[in-house]
Protein backbone atom coordinates (compact mmCIF):
# COMPACT_ATOMS: atom_id res chain seq x y z
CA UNK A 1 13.32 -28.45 11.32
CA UNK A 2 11.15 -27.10 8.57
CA UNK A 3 11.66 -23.79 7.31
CA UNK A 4 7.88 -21.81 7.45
CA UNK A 5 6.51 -21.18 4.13
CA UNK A 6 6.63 -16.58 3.75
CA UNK A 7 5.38 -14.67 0.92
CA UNK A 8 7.42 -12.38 -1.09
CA UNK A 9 7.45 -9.64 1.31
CA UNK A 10 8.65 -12.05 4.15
CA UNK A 11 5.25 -12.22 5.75
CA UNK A 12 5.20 -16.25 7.06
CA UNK A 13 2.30 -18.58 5.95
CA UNK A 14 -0.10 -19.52 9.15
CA UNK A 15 0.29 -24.05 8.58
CA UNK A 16 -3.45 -25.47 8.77
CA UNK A 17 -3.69 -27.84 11.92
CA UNK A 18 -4.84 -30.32 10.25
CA UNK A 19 -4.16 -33.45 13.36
CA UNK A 20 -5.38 -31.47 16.48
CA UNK A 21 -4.49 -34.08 18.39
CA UNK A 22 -0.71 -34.86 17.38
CA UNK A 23 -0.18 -30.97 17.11
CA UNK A 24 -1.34 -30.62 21.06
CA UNK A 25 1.09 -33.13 22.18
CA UNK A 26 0.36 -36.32 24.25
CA UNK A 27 -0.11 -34.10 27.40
CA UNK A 28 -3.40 -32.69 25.82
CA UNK A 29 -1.93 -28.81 26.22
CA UNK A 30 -4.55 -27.18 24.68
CA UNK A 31 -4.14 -24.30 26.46
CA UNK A 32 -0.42 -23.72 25.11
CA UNK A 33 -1.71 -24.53 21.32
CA UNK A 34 -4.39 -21.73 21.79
CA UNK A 35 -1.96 -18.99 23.20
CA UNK A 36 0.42 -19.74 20.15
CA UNK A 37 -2.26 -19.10 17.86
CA UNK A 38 -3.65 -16.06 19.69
CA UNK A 39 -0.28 -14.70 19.61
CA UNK A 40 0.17 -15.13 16.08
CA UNK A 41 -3.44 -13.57 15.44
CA UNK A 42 -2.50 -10.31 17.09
CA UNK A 43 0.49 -10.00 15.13
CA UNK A 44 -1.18 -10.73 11.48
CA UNK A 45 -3.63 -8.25 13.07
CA UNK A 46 -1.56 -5.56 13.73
CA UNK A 47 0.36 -6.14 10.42
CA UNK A 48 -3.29 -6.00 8.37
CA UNK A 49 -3.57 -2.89 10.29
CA UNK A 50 -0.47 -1.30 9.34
CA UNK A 51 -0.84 -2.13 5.74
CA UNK A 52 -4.61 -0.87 5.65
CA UNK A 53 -2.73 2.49 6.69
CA UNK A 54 -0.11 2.43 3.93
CA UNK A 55 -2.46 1.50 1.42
CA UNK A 56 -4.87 4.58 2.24
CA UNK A 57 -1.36 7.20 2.43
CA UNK A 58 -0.72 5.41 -1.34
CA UNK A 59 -4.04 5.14 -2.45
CA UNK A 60 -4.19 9.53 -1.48
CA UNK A 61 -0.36 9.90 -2.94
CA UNK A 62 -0.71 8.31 -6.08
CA UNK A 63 -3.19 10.78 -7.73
CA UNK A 64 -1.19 14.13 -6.54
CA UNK A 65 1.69 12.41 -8.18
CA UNK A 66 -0.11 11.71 -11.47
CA UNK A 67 -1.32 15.61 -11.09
CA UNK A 68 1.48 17.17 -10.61
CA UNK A 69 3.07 15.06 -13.60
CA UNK A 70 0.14 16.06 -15.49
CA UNK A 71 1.39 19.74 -15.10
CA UNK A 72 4.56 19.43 -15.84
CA UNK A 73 4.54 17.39 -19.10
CA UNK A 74 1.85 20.41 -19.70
CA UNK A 75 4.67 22.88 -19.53
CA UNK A 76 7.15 20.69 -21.55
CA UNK A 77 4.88 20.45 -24.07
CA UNK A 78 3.66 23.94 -23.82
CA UNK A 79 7.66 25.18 -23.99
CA UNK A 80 8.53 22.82 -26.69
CA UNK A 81 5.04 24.07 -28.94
CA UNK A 82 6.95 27.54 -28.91
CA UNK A 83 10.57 26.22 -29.67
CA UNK A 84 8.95 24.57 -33.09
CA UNK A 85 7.15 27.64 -34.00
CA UNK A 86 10.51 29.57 -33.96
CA UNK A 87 12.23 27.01 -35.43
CA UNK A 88 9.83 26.13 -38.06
CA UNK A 89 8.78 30.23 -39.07
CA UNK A 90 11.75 31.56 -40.72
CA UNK A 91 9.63 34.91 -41.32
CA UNK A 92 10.94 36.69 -38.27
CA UNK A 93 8.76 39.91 -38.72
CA UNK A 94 5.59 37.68 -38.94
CA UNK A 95 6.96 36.35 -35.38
CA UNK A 96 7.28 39.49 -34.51
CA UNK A 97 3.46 40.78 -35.31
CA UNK A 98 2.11 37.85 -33.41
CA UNK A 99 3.62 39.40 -30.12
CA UNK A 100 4.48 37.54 -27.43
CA UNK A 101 3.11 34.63 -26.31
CA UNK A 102 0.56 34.78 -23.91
CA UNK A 103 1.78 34.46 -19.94
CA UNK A 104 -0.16 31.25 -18.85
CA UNK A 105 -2.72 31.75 -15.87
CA UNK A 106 -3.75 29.46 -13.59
CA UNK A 107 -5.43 28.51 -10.40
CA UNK A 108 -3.42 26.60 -7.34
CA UNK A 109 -5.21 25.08 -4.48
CA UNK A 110 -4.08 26.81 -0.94
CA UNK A 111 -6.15 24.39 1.04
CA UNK A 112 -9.22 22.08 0.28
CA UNK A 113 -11.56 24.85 -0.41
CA UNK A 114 -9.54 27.23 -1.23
CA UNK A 115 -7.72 28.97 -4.45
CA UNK A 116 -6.15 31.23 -5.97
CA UNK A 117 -5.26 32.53 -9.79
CA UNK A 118 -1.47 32.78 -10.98
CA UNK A 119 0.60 33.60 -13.35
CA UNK A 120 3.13 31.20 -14.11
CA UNK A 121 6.64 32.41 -15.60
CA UNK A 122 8.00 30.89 -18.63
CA UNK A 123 10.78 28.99 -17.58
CA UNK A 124 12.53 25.52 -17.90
CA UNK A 125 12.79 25.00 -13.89
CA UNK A 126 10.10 23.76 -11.68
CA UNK A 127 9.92 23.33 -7.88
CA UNK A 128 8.74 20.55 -6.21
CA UNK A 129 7.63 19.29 -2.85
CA UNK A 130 9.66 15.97 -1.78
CA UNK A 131 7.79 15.67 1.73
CA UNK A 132 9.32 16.96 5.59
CA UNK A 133 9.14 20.47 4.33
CA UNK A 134 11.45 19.98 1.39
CA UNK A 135 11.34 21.54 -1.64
CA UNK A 136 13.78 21.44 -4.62
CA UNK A 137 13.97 23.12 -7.76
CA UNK A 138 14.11 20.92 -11.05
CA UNK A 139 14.50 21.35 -15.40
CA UNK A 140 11.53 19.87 -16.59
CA UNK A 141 13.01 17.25 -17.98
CA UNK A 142 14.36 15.69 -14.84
CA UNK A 143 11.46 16.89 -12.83
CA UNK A 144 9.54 14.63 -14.95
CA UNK A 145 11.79 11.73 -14.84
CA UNK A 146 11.52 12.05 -11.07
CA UNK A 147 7.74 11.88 -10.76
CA UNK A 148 7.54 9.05 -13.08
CA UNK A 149 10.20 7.19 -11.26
CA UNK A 150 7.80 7.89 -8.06
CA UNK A 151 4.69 7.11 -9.75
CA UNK A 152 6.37 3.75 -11.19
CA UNK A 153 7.49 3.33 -7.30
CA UNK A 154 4.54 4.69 -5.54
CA UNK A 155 2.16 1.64 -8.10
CA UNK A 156 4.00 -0.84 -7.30
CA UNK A 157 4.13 -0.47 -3.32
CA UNK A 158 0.83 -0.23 -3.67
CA UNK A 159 -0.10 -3.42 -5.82
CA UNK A 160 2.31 -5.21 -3.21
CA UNK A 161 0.78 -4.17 -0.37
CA UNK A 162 -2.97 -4.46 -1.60
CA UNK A 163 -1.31 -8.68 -2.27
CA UNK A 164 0.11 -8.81 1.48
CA UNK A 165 -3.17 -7.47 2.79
CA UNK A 166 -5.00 -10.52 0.73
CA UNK A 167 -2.68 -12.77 2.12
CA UNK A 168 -2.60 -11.57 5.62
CA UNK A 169 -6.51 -12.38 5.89
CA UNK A 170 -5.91 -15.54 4.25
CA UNK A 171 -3.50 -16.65 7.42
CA UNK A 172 -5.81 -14.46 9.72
CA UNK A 173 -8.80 -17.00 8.63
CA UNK A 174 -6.32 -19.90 9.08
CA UNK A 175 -5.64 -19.38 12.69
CA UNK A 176 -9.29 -18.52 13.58
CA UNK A 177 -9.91 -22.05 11.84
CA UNK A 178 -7.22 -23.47 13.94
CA UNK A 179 -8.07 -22.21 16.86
CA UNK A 180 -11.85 -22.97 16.28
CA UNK A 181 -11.09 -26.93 15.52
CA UNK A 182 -8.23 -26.95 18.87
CA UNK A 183 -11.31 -25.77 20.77
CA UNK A 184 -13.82 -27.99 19.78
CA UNK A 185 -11.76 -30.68 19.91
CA UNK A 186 -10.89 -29.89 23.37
CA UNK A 187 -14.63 -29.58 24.31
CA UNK A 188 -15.23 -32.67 22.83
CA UNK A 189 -12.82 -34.86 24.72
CA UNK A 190 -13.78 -32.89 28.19
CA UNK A 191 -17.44 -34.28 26.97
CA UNK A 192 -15.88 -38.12 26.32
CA UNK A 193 -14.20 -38.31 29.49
CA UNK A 194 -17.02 -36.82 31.39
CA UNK A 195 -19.20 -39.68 29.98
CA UNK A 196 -16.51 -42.80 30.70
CA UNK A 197 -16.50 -41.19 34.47
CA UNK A 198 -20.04 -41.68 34.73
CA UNK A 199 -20.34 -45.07 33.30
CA UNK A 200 -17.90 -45.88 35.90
CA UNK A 201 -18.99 -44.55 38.59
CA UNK A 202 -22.41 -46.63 37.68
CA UNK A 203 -20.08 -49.85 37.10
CA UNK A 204 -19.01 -49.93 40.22
């Protein structure tokens, strides 16, 4: 027995029919051959559907990601631009004339039309959402290591699944081929025999 043909993701390969009639069998059952491959339809169908859903949740995720990592390397950079000034300015009263730095102010979006202005603390922790209500506070440092793990994940699913979705129509064109060419073919011998009954019935 033949082991079917899948693609990396374990989605299996629809085989092209190419001998209608050796793959219906000397019995002719056509109508067996064309529930197999409506059977096999609805479930690359339902898969295409599926993966049409998780590539629209990825396709909305992957930006926030990149935005939020955005922001945070923004306050990395923003923290470590004030380290090197006090490390680099040994003229401590000239530090201290400057004055503090600043507080940075900012807007955060409440809903899709809606804002509102902040002031953000200077600090090394940030707090992130992880989905189901969660959120957990992070240093910068890992907080960026996280999204970029995520974003590296998140890119990936995404290429994969945009691939299975190109192969999925591939097979889903396959089996409407298949099932086109059974049916003809079927139509086509009903037609033959229909003709050698009537030139027999005129024989005799």
């Amino acid at each position: 027995m033949s082991v079917q043909e899948r693609n990396p993701r374990g989605i299996p390969k629809a085989p092209f029919i190419a001998d209608v009639e050796k793959h219906v069998g000397p019995n002719n059952d056509v109508e067996s051959a064309l529930k197999a491959f409506q059977d096999a339809l609805a479930k690359y169908r339902f898969m295409d559907s599926n993966l049409a859903q998780r590539r629209a949740g990825l396709e909305d995720k992957i930006p926030d990601i990149k935005k939020t990592l955005l922001m945070v390397r923004f306050l990395q950079e923003r923290r470590q631009g004030k380290s090197k000034v006090s490390d680099d300015d040994d003229d401590l009263d000239d530090l201290e004339d400057e004055g503090p730095q600043k507080p940075l102010t900012t807007t955060f979006e409440l809903n899709d039309t809606l804002y509102a202005e902040a002031e953000l603390e200077d600090t090394d922790t940030v707090f992130l959402w992880l989905g189901a209500n969660v959120m957990l506070s992070y240093k910068i440092p890992a907080a960026i290591a996280l999204l970029e793990s995520k974003l590296e994940a998140a890119e990936t699913s995404l290429q994969n699944t945009i691939e299975d979705l190109e192969f999925l129509r591939e097979q889903i064109t396959v089996m409407e081929v298949n099932t086109a060419r059974v049916y003809n073919w079927d139509v086509k011998r009903r037609r033959e025999k229909r003709e050698l009954e009537q030139v027999s019935t005129k024989a005799s």
